[in-house]
N, C-alpha and C. Protein backbone atom coordinates (compact mmCIF):
# COMPACT_ATOMS: atom_id res chain seq x y z
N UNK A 1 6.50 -36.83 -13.74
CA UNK A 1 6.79 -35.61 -12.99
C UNK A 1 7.93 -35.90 -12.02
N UNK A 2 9.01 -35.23 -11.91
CA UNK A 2 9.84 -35.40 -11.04
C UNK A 2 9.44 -35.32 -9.36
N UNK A 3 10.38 -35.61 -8.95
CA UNK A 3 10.32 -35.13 -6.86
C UNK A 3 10.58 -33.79 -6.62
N UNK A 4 11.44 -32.69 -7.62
CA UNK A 4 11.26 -31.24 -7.44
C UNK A 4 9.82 -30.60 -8.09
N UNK A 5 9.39 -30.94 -9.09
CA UNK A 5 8.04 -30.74 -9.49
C UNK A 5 7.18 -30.92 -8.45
N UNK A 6 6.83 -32.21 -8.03
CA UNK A 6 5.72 -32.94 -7.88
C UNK A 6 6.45 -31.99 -5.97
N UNK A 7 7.28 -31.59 -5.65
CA UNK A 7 7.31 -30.96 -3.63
C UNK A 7 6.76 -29.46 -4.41
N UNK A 8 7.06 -28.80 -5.61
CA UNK A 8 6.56 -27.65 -5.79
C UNK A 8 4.99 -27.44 -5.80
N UNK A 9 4.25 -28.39 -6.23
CA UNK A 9 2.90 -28.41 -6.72
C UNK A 9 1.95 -28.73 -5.36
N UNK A 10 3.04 -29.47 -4.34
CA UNK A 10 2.29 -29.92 -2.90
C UNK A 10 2.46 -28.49 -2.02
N UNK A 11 3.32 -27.29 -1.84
CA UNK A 11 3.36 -26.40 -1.18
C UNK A 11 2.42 -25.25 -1.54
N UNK A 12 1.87 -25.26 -0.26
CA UNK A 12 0.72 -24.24 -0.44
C UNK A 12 0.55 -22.62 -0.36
N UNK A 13 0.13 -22.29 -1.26
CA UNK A 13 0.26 -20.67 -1.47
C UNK A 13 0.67 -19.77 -0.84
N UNK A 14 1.21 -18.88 -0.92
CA UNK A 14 0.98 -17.94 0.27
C UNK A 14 -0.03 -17.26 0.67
N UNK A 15 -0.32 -17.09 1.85
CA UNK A 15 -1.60 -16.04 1.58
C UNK A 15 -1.15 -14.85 2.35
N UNK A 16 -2.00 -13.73 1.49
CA UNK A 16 -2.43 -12.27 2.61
C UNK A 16 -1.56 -12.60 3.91
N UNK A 17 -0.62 -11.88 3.76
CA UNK A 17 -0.52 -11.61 5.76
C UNK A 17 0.66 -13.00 6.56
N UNK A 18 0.72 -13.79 5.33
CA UNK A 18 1.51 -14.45 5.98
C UNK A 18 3.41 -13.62 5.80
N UNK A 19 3.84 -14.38 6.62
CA UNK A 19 5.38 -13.78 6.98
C UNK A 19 5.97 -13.90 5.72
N UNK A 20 6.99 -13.06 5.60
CA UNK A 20 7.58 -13.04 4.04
C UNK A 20 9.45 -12.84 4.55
N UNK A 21 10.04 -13.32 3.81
CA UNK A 21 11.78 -13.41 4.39
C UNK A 21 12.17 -12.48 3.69
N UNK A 22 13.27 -11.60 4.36
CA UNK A 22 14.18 -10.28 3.95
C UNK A 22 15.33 -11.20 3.92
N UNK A 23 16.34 -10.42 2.93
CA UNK A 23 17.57 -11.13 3.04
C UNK A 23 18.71 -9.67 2.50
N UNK A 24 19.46 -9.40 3.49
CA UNK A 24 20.52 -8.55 3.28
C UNK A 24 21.44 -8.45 3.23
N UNK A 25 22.53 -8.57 2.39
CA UNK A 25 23.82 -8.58 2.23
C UNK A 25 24.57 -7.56 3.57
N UNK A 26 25.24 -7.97 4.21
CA UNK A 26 26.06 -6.71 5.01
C UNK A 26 27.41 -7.91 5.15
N UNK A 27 28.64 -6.33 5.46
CA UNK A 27 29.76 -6.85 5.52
C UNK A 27 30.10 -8.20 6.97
N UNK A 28 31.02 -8.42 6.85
CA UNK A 28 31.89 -9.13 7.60
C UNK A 28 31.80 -8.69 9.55
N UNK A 29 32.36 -7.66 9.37
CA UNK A 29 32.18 -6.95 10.54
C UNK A 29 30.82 -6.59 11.37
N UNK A 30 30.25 -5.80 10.58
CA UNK A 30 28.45 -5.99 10.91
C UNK A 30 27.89 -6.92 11.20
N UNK A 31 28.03 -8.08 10.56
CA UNK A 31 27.39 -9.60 10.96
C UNK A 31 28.00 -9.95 12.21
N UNK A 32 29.61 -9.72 12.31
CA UNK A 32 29.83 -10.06 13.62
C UNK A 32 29.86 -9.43 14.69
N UNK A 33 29.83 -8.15 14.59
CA UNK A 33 28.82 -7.14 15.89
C UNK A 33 27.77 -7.63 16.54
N UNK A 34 26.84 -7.67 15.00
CA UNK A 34 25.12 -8.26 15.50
C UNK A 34 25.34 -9.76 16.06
N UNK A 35 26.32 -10.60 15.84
CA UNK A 35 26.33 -12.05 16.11
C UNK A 35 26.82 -11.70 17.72
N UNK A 36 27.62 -11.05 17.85
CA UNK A 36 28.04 -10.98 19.03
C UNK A 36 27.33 -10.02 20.49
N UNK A 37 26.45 -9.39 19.99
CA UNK A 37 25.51 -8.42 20.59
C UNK A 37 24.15 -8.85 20.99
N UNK A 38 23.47 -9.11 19.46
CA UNK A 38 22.20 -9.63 19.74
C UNK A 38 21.95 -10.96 20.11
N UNK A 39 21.34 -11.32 20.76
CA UNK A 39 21.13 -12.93 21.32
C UNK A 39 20.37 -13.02 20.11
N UNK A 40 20.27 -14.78 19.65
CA UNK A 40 19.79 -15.37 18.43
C UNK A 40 18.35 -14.98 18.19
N UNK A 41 17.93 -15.51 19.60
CA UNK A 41 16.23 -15.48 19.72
C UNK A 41 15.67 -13.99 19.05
N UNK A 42 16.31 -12.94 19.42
CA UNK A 42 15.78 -11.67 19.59
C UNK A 42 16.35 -11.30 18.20
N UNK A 43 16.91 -11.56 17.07
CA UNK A 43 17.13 -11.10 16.17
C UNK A 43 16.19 -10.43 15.34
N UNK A 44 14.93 -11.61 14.85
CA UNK A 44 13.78 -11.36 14.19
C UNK A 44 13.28 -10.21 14.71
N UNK A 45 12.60 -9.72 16.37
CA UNK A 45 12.10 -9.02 16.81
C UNK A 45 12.96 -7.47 16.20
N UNK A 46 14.14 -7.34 16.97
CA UNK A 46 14.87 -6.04 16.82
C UNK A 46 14.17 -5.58 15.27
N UNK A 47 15.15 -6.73 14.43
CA UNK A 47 15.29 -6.20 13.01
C UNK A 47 13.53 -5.68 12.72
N UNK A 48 12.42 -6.20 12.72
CA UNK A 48 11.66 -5.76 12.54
C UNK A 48 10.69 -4.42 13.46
N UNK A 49 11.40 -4.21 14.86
CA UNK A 49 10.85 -3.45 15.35
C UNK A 49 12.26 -2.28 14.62
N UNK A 50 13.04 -1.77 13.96
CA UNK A 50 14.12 -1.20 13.48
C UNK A 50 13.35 -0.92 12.08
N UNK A 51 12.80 -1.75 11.40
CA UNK A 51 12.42 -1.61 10.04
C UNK A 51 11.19 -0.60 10.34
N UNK A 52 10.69 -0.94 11.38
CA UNK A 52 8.90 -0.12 11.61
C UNK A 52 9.43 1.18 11.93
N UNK A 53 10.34 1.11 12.49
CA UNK A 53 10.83 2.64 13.07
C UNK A 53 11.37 3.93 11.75
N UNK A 54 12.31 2.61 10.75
CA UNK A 54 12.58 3.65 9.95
C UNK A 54 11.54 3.98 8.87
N UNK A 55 10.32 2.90 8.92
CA UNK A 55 9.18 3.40 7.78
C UNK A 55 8.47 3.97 8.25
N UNK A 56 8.20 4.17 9.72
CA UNK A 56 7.58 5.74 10.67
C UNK A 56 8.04 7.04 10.38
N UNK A 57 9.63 6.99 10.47
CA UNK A 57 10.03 8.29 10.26
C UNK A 57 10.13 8.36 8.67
N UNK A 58 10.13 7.35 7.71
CA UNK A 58 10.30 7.87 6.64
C UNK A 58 8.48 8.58 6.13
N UNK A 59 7.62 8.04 6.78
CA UNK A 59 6.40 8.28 6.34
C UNK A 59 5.82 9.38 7.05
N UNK A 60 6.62 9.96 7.75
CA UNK A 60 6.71 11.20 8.53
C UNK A 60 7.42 12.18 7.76
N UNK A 61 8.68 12.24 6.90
CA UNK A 61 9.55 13.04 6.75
C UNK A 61 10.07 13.13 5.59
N UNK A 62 9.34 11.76 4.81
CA UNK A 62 9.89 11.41 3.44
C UNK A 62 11.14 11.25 2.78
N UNK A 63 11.28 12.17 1.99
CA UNK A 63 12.63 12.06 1.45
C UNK A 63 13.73 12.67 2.57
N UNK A 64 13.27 13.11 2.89
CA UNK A 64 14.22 14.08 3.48
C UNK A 64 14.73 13.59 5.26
N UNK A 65 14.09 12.37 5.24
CA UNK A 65 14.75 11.21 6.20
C UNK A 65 15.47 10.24 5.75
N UNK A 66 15.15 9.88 4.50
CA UNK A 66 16.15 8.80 3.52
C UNK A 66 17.19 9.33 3.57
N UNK A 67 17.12 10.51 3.08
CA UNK A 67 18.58 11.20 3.01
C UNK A 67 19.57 11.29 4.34
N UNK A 68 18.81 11.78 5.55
CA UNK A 68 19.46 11.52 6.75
C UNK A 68 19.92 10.70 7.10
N UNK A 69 19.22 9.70 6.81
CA UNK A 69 19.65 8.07 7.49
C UNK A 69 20.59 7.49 6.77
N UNK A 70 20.54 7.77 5.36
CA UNK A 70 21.85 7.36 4.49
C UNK A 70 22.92 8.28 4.94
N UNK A 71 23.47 9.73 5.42
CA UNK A 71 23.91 10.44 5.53
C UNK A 71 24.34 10.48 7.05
N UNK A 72 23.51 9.40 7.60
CA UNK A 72 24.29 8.96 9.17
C UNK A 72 23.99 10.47 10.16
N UNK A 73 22.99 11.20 9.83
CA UNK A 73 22.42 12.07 10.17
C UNK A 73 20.77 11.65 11.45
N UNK A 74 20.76 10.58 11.48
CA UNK A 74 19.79 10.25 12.38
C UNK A 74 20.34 9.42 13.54
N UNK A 75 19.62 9.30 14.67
CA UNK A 75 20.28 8.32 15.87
C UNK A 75 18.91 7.84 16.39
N UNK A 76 18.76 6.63 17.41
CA UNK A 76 17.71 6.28 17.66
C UNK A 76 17.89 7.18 19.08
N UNK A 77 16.77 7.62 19.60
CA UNK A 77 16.62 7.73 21.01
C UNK A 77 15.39 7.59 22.02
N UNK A 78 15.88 7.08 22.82
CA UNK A 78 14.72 6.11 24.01
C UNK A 78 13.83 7.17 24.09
N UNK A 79 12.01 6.68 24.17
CA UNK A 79 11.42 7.61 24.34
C UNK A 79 11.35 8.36 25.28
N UNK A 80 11.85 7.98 26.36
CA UNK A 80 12.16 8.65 28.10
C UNK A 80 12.62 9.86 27.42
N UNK A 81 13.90 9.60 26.93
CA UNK A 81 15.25 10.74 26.69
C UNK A 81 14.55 11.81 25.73
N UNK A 82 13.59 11.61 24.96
CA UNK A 82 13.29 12.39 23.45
C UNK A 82 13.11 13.76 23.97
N UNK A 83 13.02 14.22 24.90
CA UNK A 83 12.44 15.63 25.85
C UNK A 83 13.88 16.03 25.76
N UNK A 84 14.66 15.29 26.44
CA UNK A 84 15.63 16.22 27.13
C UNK A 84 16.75 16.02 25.40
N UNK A 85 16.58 15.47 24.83
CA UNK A 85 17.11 15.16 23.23
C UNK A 85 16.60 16.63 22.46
N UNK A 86 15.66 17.17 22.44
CA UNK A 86 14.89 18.14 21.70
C UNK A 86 15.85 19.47 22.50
């Protein structure tokens, strides 16, 4: 058995609930916005408090938020502001 075999057969399963990696292609520019904006630490957090937000409103609004959000038709806004936003 080889040393790539024999490190595959020693790593242990995943289970239920453990963390799972996203990986997204974005341009040049975007990466260096976010590189230059977000501090390192806080990356993980944002991106996943951003992902919860848009599967809230999509599970709220369905299709017809996909479409917005691709269509640059949505904006985030602070919950303070959402009153005076409406």
């Amino acid at each position: 058995m080889s040393d790539v075999e024999n490190k595959v057969r020693k790593t242990k399963a995943r289970q239920p609930g453990d963390p799972m990696r996203i990986t997204l292609l974005v341009d040049e520019e975007l990466s260096t916005r976010l590189n230059k904006t977000v501090p390192h630490g806080f990356r993980k957090h944002i991106m996943v408090s951003l992902i919860t937000t848009v599967l809230d409103a999509i599970d709220a609004d369905g299709e017809m938020m996909m479409g917005a959000l691709m269509a640059g038709q949505y904006k985030l806004v602070r919950i303070d502001d959402r009153e005076a936003a409406l």
